[in-house]
Protein backbone atom coordinates (compact mmCIF):
# COMPACT_ATOMS: atom_id res chain seq x y z
CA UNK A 1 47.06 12.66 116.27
CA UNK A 2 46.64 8.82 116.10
CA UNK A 3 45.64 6.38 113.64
CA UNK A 4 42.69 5.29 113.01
CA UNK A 5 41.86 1.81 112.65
CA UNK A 6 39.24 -0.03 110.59
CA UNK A 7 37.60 -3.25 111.65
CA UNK A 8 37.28 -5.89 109.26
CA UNK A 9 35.40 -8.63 109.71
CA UNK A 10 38.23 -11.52 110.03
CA UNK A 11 39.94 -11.68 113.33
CA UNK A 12 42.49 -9.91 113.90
CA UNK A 13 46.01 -11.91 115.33
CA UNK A 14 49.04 -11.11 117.32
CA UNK A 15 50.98 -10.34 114.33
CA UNK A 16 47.82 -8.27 112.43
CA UNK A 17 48.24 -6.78 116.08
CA UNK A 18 51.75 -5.95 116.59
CA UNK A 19 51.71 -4.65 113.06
CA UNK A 20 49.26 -2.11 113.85
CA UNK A 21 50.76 -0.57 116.79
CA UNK A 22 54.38 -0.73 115.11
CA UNK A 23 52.93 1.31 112.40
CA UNK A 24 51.19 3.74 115.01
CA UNK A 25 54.44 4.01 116.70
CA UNK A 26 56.73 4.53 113.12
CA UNK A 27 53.26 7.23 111.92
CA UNK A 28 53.86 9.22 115.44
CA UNK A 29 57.83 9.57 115.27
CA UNK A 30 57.22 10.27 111.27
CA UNK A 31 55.13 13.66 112.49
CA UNK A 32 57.54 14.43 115.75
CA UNK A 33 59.84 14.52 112.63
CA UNK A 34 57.95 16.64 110.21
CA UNK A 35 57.26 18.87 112.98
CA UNK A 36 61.43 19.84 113.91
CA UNK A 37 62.09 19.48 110.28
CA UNK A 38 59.13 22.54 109.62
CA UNK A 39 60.31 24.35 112.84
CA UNK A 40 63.79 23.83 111.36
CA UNK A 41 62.86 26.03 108.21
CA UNK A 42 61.51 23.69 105.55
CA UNK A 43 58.47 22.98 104.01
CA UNK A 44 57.64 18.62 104.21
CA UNK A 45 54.95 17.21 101.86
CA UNK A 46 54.14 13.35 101.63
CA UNK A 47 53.37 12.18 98.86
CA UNK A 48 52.06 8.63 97.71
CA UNK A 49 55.20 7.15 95.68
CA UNK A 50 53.21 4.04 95.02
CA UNK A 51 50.46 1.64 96.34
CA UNK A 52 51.71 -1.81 97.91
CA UNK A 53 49.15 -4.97 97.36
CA UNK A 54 49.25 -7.98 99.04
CA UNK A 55 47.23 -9.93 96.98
CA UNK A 56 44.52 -10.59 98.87
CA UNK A 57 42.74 -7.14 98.44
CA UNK A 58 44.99 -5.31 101.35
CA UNK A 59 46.43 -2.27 100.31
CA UNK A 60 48.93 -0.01 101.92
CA UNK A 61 50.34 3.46 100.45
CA UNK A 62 54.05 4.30 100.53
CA UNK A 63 54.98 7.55 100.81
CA UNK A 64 58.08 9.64 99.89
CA UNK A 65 58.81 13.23 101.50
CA UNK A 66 59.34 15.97 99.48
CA UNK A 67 61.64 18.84 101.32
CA UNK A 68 61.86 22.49 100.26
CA UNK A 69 64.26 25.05 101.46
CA UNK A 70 63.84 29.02 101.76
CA UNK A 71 66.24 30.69 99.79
């Protein structure tokens, strides 16, 4: 799975840049984590704690896992 990216208009930088693929990077070791946690025995749902603006109409959600356990 990898992210997809949406072009904007506005250039994009070296640190817009970086930013992305650090994020890819984080997003693909986030699933490779989900995936041994599930194969582990629990159940991992992300959802959106809260939405992060920037103030200049750039938005980012953040996410917190909720884990359940067989019993």
């Amino acid at each position: 799975m990898s992210a997809e990216v949406k072009e904007t208009p506005s250039d994009n930088t070296d640190q817009t840049d970086q930013a992305i693929r650090m994020l890819a990077n984080d997003l693909h070791r986030l699933n490779q984590s989900v995936v041994r946690a599930v194969e582990a025995g629990v159940s991992v749902e992300l959802i959106r704690s809260s939405r992060h603006h920037n103030g200049d109409g750039n938005w980012g959600d953040l996410l917190i896992p909720v884990i359940t356990r067989k019993e």
